[in-house]
Protein backbone atom coordinates (compact mmCIF):
# COMPACT_ATOMS: atom_id res chain seq x y z
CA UNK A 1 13.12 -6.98 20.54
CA UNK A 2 9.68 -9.03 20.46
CA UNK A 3 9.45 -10.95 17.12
CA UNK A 4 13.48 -10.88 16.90
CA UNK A 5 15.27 -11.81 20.36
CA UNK A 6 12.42 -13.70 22.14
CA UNK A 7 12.65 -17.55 22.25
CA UNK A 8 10.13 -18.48 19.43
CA UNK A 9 12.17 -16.22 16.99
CA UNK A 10 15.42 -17.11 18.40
CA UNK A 11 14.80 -20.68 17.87
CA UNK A 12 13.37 -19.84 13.98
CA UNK A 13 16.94 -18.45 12.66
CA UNK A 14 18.29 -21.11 10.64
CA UNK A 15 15.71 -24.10 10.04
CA UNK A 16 18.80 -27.05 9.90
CA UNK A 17 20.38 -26.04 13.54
CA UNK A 18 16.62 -25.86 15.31
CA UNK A 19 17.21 -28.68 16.76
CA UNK A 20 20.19 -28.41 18.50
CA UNK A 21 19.61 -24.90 19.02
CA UNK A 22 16.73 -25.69 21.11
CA UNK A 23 18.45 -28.32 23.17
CA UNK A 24 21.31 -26.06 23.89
CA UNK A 25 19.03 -23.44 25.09
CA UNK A 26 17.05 -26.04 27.37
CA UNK A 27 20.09 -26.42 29.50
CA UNK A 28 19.75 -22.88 30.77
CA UNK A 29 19.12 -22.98 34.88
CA UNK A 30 17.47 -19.39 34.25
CA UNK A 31 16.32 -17.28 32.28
CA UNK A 32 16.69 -13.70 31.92
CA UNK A 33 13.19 -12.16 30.71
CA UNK A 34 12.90 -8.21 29.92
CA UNK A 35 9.28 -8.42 30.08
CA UNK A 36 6.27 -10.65 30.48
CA UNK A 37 6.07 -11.24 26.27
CA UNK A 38 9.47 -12.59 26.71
CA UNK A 39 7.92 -14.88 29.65
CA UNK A 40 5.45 -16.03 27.48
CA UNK A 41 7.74 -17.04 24.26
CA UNK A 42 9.91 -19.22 26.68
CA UNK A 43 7.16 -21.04 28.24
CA UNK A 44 5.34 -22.04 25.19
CA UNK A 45 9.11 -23.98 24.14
CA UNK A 46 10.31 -24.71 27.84
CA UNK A 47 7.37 -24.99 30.43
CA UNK A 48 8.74 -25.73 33.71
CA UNK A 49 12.13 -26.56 32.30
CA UNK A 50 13.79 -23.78 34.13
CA UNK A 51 13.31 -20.69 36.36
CA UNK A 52 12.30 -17.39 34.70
CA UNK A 53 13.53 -13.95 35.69
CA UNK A 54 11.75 -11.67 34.83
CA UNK A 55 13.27 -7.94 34.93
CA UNK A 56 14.04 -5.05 32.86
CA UNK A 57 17.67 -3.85 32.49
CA UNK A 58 18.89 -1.85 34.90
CA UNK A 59 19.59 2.40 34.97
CA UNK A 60 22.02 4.33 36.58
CA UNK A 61 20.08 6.70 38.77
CA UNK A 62 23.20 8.62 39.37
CA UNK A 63 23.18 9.64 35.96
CA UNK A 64 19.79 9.29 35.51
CA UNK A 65 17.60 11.33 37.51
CA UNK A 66 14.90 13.76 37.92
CA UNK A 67 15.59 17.66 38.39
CA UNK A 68 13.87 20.54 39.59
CA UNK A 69 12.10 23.33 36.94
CA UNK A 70 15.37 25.77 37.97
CA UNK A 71 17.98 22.70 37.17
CA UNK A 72 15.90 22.46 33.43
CA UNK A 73 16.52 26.11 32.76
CA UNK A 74 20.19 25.77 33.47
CA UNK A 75 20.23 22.81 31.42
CA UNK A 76 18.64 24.22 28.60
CA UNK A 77 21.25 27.15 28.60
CA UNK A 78 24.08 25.19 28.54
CA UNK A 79 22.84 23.13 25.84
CA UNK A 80 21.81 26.44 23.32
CA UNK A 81 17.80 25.25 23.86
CA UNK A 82 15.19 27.64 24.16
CA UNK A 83 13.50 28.03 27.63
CA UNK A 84 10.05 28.69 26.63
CA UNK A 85 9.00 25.96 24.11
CA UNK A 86 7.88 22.88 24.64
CA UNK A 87 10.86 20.02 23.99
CA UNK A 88 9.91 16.83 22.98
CA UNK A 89 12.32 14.27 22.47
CA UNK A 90 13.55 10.61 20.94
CA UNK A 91 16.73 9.16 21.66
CA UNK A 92 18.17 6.59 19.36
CA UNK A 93 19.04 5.52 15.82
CA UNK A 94 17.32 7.30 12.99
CA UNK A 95 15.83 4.32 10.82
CA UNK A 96 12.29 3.81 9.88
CA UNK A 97 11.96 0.78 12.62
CA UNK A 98 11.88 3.37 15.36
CA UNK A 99 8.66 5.36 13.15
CA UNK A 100 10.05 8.41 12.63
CA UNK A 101 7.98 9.19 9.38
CA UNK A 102 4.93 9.05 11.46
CA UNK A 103 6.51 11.11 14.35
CA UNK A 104 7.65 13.81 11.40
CA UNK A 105 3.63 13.72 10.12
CA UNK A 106 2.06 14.31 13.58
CA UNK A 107 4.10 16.73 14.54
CA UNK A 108 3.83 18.74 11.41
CA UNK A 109 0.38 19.21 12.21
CA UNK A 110 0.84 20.54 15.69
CA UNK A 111 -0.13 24.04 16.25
CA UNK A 112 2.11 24.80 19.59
CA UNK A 113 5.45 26.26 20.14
CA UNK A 114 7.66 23.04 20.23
CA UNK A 115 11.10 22.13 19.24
CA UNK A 116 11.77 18.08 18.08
CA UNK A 117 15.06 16.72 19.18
CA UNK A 118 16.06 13.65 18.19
CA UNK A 119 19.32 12.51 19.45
CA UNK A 120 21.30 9.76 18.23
CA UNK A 121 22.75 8.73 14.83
CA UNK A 122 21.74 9.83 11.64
CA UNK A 123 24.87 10.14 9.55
CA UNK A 124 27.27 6.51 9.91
CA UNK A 125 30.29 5.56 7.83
CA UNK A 126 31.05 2.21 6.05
CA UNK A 127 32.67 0.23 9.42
CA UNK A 128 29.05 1.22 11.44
CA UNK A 129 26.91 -1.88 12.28
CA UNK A 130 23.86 -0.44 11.06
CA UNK A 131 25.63 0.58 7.73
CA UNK A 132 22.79 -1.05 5.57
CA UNK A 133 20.29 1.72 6.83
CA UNK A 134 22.43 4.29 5.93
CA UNK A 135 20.66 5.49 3.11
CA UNK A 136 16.74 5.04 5.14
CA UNK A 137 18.92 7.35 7.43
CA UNK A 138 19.35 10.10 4.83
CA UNK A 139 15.94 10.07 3.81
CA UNK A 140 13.97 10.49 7.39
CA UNK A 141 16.57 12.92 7.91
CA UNK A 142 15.53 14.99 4.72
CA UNK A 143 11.79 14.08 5.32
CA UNK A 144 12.34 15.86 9.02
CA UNK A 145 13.66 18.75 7.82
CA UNK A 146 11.25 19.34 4.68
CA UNK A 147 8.26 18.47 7.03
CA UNK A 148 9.13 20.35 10.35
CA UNK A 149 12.11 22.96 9.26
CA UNK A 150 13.21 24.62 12.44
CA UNK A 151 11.04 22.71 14.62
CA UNK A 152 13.53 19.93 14.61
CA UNK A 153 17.23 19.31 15.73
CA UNK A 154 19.29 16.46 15.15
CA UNK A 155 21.71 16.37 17.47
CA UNK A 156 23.41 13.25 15.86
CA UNK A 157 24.91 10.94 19.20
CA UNK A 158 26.03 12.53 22.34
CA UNK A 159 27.46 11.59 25.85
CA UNK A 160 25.45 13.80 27.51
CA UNK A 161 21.96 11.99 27.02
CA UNK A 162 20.80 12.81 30.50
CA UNK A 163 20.88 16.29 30.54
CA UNK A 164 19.00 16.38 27.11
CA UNK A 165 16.74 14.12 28.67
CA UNK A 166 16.07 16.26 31.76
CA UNK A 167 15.97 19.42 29.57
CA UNK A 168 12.76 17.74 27.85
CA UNK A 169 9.19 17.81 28.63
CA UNK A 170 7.53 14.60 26.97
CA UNK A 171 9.41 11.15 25.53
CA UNK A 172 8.23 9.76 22.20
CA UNK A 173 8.50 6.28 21.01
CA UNK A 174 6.76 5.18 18.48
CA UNK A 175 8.22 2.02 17.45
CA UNK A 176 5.92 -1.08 16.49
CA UNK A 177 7.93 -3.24 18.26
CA UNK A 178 10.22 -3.28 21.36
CA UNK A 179 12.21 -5.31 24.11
CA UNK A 180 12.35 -2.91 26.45
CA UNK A 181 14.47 -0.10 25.41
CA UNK A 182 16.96 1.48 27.19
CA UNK A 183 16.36 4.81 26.47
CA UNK A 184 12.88 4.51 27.29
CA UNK A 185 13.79 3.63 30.69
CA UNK A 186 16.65 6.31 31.09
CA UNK A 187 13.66 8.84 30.33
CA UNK A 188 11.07 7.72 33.01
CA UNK A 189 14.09 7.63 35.17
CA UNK A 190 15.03 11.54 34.60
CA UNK A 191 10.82 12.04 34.90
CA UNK A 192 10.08 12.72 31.32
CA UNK A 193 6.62 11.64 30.88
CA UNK A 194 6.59 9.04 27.66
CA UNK A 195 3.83 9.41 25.10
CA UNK A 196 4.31 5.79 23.58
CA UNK A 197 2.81 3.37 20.97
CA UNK A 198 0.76 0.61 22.56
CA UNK A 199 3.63 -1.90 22.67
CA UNK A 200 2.98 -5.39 23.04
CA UNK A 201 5.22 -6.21 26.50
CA UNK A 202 6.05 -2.91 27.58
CA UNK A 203 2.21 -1.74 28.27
CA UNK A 204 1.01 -2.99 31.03
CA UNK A 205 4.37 -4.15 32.66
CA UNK A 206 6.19 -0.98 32.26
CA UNK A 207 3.93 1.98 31.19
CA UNK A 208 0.11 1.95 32.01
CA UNK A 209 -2.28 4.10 30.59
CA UNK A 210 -3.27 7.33 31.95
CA UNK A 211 -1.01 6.20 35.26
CA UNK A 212 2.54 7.04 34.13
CA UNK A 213 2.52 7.22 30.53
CA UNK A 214 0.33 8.54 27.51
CA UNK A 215 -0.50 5.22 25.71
CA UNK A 216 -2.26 5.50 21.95
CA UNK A 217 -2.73 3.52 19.42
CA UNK A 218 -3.45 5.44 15.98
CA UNK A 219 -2.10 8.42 14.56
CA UNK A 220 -5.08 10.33 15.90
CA UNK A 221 -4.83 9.20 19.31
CA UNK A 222 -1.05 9.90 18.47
CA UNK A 223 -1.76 13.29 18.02
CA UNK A 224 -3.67 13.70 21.13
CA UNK A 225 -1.75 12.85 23.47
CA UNK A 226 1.03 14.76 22.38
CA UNK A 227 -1.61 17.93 22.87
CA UNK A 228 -2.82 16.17 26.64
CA UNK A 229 1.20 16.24 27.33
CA UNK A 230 0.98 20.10 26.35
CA UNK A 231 -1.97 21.42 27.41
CA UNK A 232 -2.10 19.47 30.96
CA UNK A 233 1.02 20.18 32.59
CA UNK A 234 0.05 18.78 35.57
CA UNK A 235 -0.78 15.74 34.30
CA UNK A 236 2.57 14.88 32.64
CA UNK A 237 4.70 16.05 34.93
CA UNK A 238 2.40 13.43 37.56
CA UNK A 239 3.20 11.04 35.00
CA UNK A 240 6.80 11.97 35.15
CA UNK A 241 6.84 11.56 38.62
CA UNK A 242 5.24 8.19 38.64
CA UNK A 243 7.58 6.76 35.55
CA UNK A 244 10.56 7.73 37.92
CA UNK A 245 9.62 6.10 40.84
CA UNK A 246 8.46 2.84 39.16
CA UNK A 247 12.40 2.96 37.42
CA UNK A 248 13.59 3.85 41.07
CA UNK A 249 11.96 0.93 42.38
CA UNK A 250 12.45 -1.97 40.38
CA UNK A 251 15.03 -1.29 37.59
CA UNK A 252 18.53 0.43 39.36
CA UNK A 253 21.74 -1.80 39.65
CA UNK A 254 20.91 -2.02 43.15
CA UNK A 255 17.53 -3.34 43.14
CA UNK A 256 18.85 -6.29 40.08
CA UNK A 257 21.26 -7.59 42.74
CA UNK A 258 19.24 -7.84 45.45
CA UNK A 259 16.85 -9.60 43.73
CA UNK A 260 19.14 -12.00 41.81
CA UNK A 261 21.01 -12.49 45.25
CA UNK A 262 17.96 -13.70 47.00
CA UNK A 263 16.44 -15.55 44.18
CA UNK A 264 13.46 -13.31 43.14
């Protein structure tokens, strides 16, 4: 995540080992960059110290993959989800990083027939990593409920992501701050159409404004877009289209070894 895993930050944790930190890192031949932010960071400590490459994470398209309005109604029926609302989806943890409190106040306001998934986590024991958010967990997942009632469905984690990816219409993310995330890329692969936050590193490099994604910046424009996504179906599922062949093209399994193979 910018501001937390790129080099400047990295080489901030713990003022008395900065120095050796910094030295240890400086022996890397190359370095793996998830965006052009994360370009940036390195050169401003290494400069022409080693290569960069620059490249998201990869997807498995196999798993990952677009499918045709009939394959969406099947997938909705198998899953218990109802055919003729709009779905709109997040997939990850439930803790305020990822703005869900926002999400829950813009959507409350929409006047359409839409059902909120948001699958991943929202309920973790003592042993879970992210144990100290547990109770920021239990209070988005209240404020969800009080603010949207039916209109949202935690699904808590699941192994099938994909299909509840390919049953959606629109992505949200609405995070301040990102790497690149993973399920962000899973979703342009399966040609869900993101409405996203204007994140420093990932517009621009990943999603592009009124190209593949629909980019805002306040809660307003937040609002918006969500209603562009609704009312011009065309529009997103051209976005859709575009996300999954820019994830087709430069971020399978495939297309990471060829380039790392020939040195690109």
């Amino acid at each position: 995540m910018l501001g937390e895993d790129d080099m400047e930050a990295l080489l901030d944790k713990g003022v008395p080992f900065n120095a050796l930190r910094k030295k240890i890192m400086g022996m890397m031949s190359t370095y793996f960059s998830l965006n052009t932010e994360f370009t940036k960071s390195y050169l401003s400590v290494y400069s022409g110290k080693s290569k960069v490459f620059e490249s998201t994470q990869c997807v498995n398209t196999e798993v990952f993959h677009t499918v045709d309005q009939e394959k969406k109604v099947q997938i909705r029926k198998k899953l218990g989800l109802p055919s003729g609302k709009f779905i709109i989806i997040t997939v990850g943890f439930l803790i305020k990083r990822k703005g869900f409190r926002q999400i829950f106040e813009v959507l409350s306001k929409l006047n359409i027939p839409y059902l909120y998934l948001v699958v991943g986590d929202y309920k973790i024991n003592e042993s879970h990593y992210l144990f100290n958010h547990a109770h920021e967990m239990t209070e988005l997942y209240n404020k969800g409920y009080e603010l949207l009632k039916s209109k949202v469905l935690f699904t808590g984690p699941k192994e099938n992501v994909s299909e509840y990816l390919q049953a959606a219409d629109i992505f949200l993310l609405n995070s301040k701050r990102e790497g690149i995330p993973n399920a962000l890329l899973e979703a342009m692969a399966c040609g869900i159409a993101p409405v996203i936050r204007n994140i420093k590193g990932i517009n621009g490099f990943l999603v592009f404004r009124d190209k593949n994604a629909f980019v805002y910046n306040t809660p307003e424009e937040f609002n918006d877009r969500i209603l562009d996504s609704f009312t011009s179906k065309k529009k997103r599922l051209c976005y859709g289209e575009k996300s999954s062949e820019l994830v087709n093209k430069d971020s399978t399994f495939e297309v990471l070894y060829e380039k790392l193979t020939r040195g690109n």
